[in-house]
C-alpha atoms as a PDB file:
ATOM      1  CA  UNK A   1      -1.511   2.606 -45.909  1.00  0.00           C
ATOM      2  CA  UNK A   2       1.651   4.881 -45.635  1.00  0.00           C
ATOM      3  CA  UNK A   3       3.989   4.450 -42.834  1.00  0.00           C
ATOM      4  CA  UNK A   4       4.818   7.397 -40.587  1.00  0.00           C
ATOM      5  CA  UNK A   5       8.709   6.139 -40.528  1.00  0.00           C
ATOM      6  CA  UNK A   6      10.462   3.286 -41.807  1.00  0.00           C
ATOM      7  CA  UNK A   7      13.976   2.576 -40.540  1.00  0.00           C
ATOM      8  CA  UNK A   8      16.508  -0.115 -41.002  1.00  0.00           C
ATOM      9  CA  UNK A   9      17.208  -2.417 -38.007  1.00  0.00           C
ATOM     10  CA  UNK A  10      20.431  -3.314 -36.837  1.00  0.00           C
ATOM     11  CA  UNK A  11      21.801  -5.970 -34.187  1.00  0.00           C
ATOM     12  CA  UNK A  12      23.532  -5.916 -31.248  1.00  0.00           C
ATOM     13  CA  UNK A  13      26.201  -7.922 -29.534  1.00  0.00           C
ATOM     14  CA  UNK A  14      23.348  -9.440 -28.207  1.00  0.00           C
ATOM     15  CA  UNK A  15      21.370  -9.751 -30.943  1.00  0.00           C
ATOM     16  CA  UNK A  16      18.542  -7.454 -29.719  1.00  0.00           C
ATOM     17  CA  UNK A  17      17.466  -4.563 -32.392  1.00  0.00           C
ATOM     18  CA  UNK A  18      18.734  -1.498 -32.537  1.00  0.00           C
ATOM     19  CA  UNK A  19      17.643   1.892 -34.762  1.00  0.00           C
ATOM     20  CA  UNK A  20      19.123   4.685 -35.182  1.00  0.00           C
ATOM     21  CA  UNK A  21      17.556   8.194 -33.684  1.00  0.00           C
ATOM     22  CA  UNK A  22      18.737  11.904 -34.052  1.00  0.00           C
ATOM     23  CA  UNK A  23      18.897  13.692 -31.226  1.00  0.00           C
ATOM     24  CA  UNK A  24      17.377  17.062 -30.272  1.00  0.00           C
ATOM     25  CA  UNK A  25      21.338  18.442 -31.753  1.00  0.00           C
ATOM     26  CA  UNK A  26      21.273  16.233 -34.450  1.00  0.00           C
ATOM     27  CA  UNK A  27      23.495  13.823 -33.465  1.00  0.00           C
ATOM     28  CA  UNK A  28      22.601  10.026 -34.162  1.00  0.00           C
ATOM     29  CA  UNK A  29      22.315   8.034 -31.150  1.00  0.00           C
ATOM     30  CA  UNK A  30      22.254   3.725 -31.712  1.00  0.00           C
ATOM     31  CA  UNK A  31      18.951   3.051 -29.356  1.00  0.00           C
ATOM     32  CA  UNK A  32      17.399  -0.616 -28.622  1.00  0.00           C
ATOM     33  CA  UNK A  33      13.992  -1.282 -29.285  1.00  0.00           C
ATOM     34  CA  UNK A  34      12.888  -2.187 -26.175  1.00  0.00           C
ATOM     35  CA  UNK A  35       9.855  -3.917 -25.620  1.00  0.00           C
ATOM     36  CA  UNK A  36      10.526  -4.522 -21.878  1.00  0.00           C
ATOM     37  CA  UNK A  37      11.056  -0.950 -20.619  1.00  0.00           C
ATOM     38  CA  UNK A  38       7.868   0.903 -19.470  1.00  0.00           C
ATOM     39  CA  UNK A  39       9.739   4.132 -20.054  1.00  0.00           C
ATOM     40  CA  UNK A  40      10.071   6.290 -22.723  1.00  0.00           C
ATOM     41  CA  UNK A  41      13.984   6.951 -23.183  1.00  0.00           C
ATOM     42  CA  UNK A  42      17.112   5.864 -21.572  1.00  0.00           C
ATOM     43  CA  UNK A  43      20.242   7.639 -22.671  1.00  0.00           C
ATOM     44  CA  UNK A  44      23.867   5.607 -22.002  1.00  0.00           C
ATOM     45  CA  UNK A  45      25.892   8.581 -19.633  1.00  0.00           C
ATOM     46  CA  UNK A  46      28.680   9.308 -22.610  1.00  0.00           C
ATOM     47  CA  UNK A  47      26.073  10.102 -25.060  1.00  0.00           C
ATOM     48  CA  UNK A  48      23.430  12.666 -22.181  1.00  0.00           C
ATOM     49  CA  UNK A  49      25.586  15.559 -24.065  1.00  0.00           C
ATOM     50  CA  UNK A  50      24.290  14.766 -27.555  1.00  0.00           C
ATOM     51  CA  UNK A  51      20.506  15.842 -25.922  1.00  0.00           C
ATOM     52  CA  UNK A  52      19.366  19.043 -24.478  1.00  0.00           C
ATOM     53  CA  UNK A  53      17.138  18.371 -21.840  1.00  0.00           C
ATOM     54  CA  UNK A  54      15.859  19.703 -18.758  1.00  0.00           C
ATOM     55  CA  UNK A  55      16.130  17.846 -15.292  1.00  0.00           C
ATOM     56  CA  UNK A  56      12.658  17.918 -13.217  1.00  0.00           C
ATOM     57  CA  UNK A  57      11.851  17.458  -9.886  1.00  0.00           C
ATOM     58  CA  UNK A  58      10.264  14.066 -10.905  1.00  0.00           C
ATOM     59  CA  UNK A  59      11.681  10.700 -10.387  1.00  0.00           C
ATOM     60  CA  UNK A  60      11.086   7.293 -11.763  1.00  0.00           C
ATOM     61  CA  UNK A  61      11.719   4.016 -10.249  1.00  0.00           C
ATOM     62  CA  UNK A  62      12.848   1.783 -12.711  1.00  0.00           C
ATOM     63  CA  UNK A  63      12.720  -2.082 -11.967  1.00  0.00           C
ATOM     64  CA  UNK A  64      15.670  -5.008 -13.542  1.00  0.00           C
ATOM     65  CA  UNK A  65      16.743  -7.964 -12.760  1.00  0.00           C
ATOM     66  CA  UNK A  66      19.078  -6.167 -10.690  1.00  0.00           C
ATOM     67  CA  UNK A  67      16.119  -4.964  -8.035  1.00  0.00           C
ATOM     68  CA  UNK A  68      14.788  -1.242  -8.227  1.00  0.00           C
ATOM     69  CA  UNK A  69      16.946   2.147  -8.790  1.00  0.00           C
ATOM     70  CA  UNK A  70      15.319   5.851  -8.499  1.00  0.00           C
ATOM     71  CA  UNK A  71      16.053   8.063 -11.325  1.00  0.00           C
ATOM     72  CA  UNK A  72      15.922  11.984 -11.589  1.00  0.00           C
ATOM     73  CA  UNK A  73      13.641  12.398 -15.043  1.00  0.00           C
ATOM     74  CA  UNK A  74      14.614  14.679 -18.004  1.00  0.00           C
ATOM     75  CA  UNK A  75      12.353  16.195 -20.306  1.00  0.00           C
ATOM     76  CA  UNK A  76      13.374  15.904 -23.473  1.00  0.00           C
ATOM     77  CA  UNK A  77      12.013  18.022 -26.702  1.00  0.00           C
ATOM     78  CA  UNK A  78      12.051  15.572 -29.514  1.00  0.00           C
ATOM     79  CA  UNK A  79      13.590  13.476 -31.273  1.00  0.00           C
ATOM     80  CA  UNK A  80      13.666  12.085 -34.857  1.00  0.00           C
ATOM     81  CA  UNK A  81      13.288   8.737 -35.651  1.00  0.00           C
ATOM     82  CA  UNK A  82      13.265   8.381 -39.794  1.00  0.00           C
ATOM     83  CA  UNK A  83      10.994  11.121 -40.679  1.00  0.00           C
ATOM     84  CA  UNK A  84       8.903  11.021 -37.709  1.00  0.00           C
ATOM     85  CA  UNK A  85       9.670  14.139 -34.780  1.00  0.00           C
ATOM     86  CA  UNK A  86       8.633  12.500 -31.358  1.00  0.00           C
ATOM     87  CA  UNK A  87       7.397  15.071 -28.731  1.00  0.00           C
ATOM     88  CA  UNK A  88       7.505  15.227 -25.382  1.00  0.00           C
ATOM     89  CA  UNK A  89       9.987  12.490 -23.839  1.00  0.00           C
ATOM     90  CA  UNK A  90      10.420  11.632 -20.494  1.00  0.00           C
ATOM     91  CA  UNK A  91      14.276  10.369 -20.374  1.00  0.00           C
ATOM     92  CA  UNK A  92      16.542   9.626 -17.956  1.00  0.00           C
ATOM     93  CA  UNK A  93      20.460   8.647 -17.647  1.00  0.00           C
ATOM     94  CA  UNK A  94      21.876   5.106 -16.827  1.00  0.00           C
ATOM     95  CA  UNK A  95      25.170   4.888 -15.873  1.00  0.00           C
ATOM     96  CA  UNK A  96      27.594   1.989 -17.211  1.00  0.00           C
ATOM     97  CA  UNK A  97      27.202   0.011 -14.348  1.00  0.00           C
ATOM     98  CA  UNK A  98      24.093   0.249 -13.890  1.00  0.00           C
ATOM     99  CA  UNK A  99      23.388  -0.818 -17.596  1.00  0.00           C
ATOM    100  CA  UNK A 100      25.569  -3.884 -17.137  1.00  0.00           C
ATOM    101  CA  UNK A 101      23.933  -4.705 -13.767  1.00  0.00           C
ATOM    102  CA  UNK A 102      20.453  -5.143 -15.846  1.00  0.00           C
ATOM    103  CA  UNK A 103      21.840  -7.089 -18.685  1.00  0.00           C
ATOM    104  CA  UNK A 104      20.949 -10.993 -18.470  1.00  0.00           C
ATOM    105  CA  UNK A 105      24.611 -12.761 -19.182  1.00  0.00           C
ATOM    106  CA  UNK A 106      23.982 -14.189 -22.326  1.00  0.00           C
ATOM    107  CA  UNK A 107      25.033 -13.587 -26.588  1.00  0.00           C
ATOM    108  CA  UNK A 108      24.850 -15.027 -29.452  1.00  0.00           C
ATOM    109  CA  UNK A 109      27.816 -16.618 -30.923  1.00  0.00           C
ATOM    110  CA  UNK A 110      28.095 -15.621 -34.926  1.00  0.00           C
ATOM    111  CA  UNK A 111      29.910 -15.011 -37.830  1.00  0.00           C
ATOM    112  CA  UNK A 112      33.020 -12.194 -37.451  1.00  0.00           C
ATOM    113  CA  UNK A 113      31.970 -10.997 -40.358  1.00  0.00           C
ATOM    114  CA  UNK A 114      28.437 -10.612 -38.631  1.00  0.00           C
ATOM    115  CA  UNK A 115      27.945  -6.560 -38.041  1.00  0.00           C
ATOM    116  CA  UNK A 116      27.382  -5.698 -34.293  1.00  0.00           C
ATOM    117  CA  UNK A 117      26.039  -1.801 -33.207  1.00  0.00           C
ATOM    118  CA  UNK A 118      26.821  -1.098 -28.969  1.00  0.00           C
ATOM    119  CA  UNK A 119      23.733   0.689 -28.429  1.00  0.00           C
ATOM    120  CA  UNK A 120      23.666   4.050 -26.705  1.00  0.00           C
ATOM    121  CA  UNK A 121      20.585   4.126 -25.342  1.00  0.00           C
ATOM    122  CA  UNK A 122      16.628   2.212 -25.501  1.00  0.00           C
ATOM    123  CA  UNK A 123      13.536   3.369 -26.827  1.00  0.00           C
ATOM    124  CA  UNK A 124      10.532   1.623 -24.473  1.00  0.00           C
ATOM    125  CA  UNK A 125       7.243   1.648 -24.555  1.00  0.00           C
ATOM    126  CA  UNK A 126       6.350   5.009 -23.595  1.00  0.00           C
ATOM    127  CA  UNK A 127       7.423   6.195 -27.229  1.00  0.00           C
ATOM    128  CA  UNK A 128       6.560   2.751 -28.720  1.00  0.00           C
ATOM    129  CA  UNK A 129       2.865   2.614 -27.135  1.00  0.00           C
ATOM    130  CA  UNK A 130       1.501   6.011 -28.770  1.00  0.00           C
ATOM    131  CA  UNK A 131       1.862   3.875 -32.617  1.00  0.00           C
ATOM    132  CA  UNK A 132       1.360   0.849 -33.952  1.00  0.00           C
ATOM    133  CA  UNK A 133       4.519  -0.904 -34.921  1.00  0.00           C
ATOM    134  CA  UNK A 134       5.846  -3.279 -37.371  1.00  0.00           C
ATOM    135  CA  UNK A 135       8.751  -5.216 -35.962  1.00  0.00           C
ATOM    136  CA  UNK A 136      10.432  -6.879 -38.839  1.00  0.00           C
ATOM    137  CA  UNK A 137      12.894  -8.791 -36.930  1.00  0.00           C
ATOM    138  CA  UNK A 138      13.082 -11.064 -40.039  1.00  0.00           C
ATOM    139  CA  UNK A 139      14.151  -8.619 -42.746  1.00  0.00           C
ATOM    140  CA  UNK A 140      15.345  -5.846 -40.960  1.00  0.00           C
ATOM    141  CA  UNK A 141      13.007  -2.957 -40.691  1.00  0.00           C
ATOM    142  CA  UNK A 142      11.090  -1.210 -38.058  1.00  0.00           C
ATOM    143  CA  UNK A 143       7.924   1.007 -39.148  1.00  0.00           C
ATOM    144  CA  UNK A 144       5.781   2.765 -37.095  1.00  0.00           C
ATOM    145  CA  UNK A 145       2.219   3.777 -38.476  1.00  0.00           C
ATOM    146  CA  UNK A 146      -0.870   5.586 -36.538  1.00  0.00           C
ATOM    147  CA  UNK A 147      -2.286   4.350 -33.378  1.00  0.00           C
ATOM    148  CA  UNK A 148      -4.995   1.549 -34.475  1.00  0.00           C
ATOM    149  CA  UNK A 149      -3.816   1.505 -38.095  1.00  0.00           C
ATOM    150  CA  UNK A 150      -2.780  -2.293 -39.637  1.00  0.00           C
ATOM    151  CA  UNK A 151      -1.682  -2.223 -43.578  1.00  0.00           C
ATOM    152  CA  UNK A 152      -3.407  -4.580 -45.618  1.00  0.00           C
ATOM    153  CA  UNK A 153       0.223  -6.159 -46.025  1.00  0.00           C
ATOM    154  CA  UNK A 154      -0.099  -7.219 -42.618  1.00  0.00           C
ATOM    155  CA  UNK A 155      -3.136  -8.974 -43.150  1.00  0.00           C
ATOM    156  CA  UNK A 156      -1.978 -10.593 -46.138  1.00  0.00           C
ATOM    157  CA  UNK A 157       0.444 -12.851 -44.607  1.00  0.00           C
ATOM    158  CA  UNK A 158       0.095 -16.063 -42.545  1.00  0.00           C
ATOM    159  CA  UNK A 159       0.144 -14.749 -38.589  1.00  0.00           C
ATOM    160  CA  UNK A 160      -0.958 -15.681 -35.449  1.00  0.00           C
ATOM    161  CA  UNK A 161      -2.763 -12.916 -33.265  1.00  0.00           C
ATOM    162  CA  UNK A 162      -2.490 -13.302 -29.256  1.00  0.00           C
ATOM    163  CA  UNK A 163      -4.439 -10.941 -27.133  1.00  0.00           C
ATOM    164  CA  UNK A 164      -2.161  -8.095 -25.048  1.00  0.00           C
ATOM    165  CA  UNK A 165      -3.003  -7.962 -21.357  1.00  0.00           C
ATOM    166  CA  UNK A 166      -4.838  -5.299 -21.435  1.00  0.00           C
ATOM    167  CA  UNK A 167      -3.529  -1.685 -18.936  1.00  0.00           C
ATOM    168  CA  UNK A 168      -0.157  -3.150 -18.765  1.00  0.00           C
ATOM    169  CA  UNK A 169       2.804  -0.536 -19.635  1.00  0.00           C
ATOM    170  CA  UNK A 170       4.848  -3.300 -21.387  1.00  0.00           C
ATOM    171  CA  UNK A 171       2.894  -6.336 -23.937  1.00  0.00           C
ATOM    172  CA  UNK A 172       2.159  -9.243 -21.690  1.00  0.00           C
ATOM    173  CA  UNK A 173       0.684 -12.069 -23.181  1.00  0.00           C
ATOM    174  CA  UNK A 174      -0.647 -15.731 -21.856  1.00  0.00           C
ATOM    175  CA  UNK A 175       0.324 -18.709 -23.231  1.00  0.00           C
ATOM    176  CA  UNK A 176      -0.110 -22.341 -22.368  1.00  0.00           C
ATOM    177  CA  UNK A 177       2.055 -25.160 -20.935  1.00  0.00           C
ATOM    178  CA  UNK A 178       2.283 -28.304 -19.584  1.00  0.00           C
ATOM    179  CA  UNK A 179       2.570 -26.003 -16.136  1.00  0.00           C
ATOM    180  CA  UNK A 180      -0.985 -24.213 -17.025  1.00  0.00           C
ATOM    181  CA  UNK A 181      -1.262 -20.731 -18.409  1.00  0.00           C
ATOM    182  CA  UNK A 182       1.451 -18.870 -17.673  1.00  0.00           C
ATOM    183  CA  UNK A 183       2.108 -14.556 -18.183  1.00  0.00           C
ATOM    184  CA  UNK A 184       4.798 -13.831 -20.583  1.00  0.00           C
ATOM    185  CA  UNK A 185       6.522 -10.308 -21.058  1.00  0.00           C
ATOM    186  CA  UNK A 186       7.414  -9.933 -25.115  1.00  0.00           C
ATOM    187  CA  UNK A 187      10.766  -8.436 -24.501  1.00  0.00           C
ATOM    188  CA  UNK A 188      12.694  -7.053 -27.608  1.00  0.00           C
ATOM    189  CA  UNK A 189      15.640  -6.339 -24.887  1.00  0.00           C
ATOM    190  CA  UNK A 190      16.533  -9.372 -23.812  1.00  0.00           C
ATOM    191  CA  UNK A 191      18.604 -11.825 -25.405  1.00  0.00           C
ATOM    192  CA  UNK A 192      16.764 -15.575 -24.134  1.00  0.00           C
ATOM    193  CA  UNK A 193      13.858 -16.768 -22.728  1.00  0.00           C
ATOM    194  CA  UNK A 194      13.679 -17.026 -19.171  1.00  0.00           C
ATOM    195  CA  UNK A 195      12.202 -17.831 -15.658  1.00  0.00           C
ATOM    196  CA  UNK A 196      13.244 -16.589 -12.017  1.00  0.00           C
ATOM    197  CA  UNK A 197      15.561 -18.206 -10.670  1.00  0.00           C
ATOM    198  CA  UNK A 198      13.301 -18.864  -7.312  1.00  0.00           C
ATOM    199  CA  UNK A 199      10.566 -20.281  -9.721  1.00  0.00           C
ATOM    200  CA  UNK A 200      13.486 -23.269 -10.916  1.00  0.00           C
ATOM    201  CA  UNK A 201      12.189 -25.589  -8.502  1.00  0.00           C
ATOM    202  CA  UNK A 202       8.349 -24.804 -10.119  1.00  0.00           C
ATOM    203  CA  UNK A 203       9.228 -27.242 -12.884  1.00  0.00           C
ATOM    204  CA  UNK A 204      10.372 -30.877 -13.348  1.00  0.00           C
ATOM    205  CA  UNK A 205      13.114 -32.479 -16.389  1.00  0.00           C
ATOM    206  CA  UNK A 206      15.750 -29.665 -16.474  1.00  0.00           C
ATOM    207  CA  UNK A 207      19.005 -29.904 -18.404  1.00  0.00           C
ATOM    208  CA  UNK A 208      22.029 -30.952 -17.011  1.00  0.00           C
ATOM    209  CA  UNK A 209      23.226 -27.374 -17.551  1.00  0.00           C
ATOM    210  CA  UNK A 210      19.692 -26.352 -15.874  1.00  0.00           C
ATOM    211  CA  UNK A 211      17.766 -25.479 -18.780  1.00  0.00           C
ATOM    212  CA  UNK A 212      14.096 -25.952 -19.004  1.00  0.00           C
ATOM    213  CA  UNK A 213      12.586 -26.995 -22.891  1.00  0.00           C
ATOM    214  CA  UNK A 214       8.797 -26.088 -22.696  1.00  0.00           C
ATOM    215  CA  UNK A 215       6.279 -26.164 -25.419  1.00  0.00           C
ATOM    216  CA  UNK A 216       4.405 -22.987 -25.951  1.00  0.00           C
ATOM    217  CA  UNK A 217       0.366 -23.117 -26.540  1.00  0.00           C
ATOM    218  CA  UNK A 218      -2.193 -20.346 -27.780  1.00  0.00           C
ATOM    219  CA  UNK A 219      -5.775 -21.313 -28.404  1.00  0.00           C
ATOM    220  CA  UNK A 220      -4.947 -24.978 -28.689  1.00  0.00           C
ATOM    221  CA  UNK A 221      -2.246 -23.720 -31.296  1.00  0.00           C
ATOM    222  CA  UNK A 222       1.311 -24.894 -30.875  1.00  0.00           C
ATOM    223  CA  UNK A 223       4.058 -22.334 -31.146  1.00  0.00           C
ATOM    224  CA  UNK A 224       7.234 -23.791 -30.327  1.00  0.00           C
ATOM    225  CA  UNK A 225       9.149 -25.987 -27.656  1.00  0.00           C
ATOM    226  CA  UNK A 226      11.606 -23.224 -26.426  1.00  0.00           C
ATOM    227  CA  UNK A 227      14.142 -23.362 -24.353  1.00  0.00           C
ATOM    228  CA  UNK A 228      14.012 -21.557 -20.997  1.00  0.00           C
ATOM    229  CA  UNK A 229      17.007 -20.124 -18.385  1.00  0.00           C
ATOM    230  CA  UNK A 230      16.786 -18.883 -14.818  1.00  0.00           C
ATOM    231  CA  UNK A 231      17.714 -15.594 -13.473  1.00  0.00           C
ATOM    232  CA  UNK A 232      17.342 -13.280 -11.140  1.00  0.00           C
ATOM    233  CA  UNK A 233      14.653 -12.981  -8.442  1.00  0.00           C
ATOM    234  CA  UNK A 234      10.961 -13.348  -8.730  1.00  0.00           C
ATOM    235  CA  UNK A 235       8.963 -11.534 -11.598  1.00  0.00           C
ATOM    236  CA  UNK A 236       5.939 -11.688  -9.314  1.00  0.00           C
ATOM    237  CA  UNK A 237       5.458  -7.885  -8.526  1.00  0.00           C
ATOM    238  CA  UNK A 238       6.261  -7.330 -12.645  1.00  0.00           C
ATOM    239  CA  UNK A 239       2.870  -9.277 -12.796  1.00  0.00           C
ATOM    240  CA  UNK A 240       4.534 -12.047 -15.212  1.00  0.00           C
ATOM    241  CA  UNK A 241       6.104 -15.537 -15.273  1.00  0.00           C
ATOM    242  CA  UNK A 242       8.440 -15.676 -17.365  1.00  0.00           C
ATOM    243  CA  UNK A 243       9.951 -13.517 -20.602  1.00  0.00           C
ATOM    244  CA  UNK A 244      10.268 -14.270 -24.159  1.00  0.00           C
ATOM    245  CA  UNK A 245      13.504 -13.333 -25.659  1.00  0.00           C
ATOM    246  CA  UNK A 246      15.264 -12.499 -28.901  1.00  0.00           C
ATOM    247  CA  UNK A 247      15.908 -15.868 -29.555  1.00  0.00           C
ATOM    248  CA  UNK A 248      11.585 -16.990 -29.200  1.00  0.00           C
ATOM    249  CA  UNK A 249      10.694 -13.638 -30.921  1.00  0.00           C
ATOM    250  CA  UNK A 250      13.113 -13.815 -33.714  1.00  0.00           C
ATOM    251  CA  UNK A 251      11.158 -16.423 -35.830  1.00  0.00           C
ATOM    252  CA  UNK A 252       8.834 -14.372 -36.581  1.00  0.00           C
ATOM    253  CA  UNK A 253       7.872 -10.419 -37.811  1.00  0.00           C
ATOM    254  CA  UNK A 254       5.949  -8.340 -35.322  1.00  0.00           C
ATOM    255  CA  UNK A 255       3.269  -6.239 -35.806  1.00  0.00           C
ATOM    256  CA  UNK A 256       1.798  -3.971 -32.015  1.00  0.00           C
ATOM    257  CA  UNK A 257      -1.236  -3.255 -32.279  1.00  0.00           C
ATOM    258  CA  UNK A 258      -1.435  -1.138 -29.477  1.00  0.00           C
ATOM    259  CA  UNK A 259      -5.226   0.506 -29.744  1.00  0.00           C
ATOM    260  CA  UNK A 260      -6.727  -3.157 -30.225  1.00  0.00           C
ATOM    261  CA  UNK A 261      -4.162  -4.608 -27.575  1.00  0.00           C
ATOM    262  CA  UNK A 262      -3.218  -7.335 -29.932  1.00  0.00           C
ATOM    263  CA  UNK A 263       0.154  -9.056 -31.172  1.00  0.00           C
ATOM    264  CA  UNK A 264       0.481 -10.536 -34.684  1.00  0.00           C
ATOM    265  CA  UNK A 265       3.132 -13.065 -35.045  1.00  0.00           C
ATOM    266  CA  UNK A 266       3.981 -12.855 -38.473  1.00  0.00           C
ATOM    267  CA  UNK A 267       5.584 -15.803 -40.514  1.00  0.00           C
END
């Protein structure tokens, strides 16, 4: 099965994954894969010139660990990711602040020699949610295929599949714990694993630095003891408990399966 677009992945200072997009002018624009953001684009301010767009009379409310922030839409024409032209985008314009506002304070320490890519921008999953995509967080590519299309190479390798909630705008998926089952956001944007901060005093045996190590359960299946930190305010009107981070997610290759509503964990 062909791909419609294959594109390497980079990393940023944070670890998270970031491709590379050409703009409606042509002009390459870094962009995070963003599994957390319902929306379809966000463009950094400095780089809102390298786009022509149209402002609507629409707005978005967009929702962060920093609380809620109304944004005037843009429609954007396209843009090119690999070979694929992606119609119709609904964009809108973050400022620096506001980008550093939403950021949870944590990167990975590395190598110097270790390339880093500032991304300008973050594709979400209103482009990411009309395809099925391969996340190959592992070996450095991101390919997108049809809606409801899985290669046999997918299928060929030793995964684990957990179930999507299904009508969410973002993948949700429920796990089990010592706690119970709990709702966990797969979020390519963020850097950890975490909790709310006004869930901490939910759980028992923190850290001294007030970390919480939980083992992760699907279908009687263990996944991993990971370790969990605590920000922000509750995730209860996101309809999840926690999120799993970069540093969960990275273990493993991703494959969306966005028709089906499924998640393959791919070793």
């Amino acid at each position: 099965m062909i791909s419609l677009s294959d594109v390497p992945i980079a990393v940023s200072f944070a670890h998270t994954p970031i491709v590379t997009i050409q703009s409606n002018m042509d002009k390459p624009i870094h962009c995070l894969i963003d599994t957390g953001m319902s929306s379809d684009l966000i463009l950094e301010e400095p780089v809102q010139e390298a786009f022509k767009s149209l402002d609507t009379d629409n707005n978005l409310a967009i929702t962060d660990l920093s609380g809620t922030v109304v944004k005037k839409i843009r429609f954007i024409s396209h843009v090119h990711l690999g070979h694929l032209r992606i119609k119709k985008i609904r964009g809108f314009v973050q400022t620096k602040e506001e980008s550093s506002r939403s950021m949870i304070p944590f990167f990975f320490r590395c190598s110097p020699s270790h390339q880093h890519i500032q991304p300008e921008g973050a594709i979400g999953m209103g482009i990411l949610a009309r395809y099925n995509c391969y996340l190959g967080l592992k070996e450095g590519k991101f390919s997108i295929y049809h809606k409801g299309s899985i290669p046999k190479k997918i299928k060929q390798k030793q995964f684990m599949i957990l179930d999507l909630v299904a009508n969410a705008n973002v993948p949700i998926v429920c796990l089990s714990t010592s706690y119970g089952e709990k709702k966990f956001l797969i979020d390519t944007g963020s850097t950890v694993c975490c909790f709310s901060e006004s869930s901490k005093s939910q759980f028992e045996g923190l850290s001294e630095e007030g970390v919480l190590y939980l083992p992760l359960e699907s279908g009687g299946l263990p996944l991993s003891t990971q370790r969990f930190y605590f920000f922000g305010p509750s995730f209860a009107s996101s309809g999840i408990d926690g999120i799993l981070g970069i540093d969960f997610l990275a273990h493993y290759n991703l494959f969306f399966d966005h028709l089906n509503h499924k998640l393959y964990l791919l070793r």
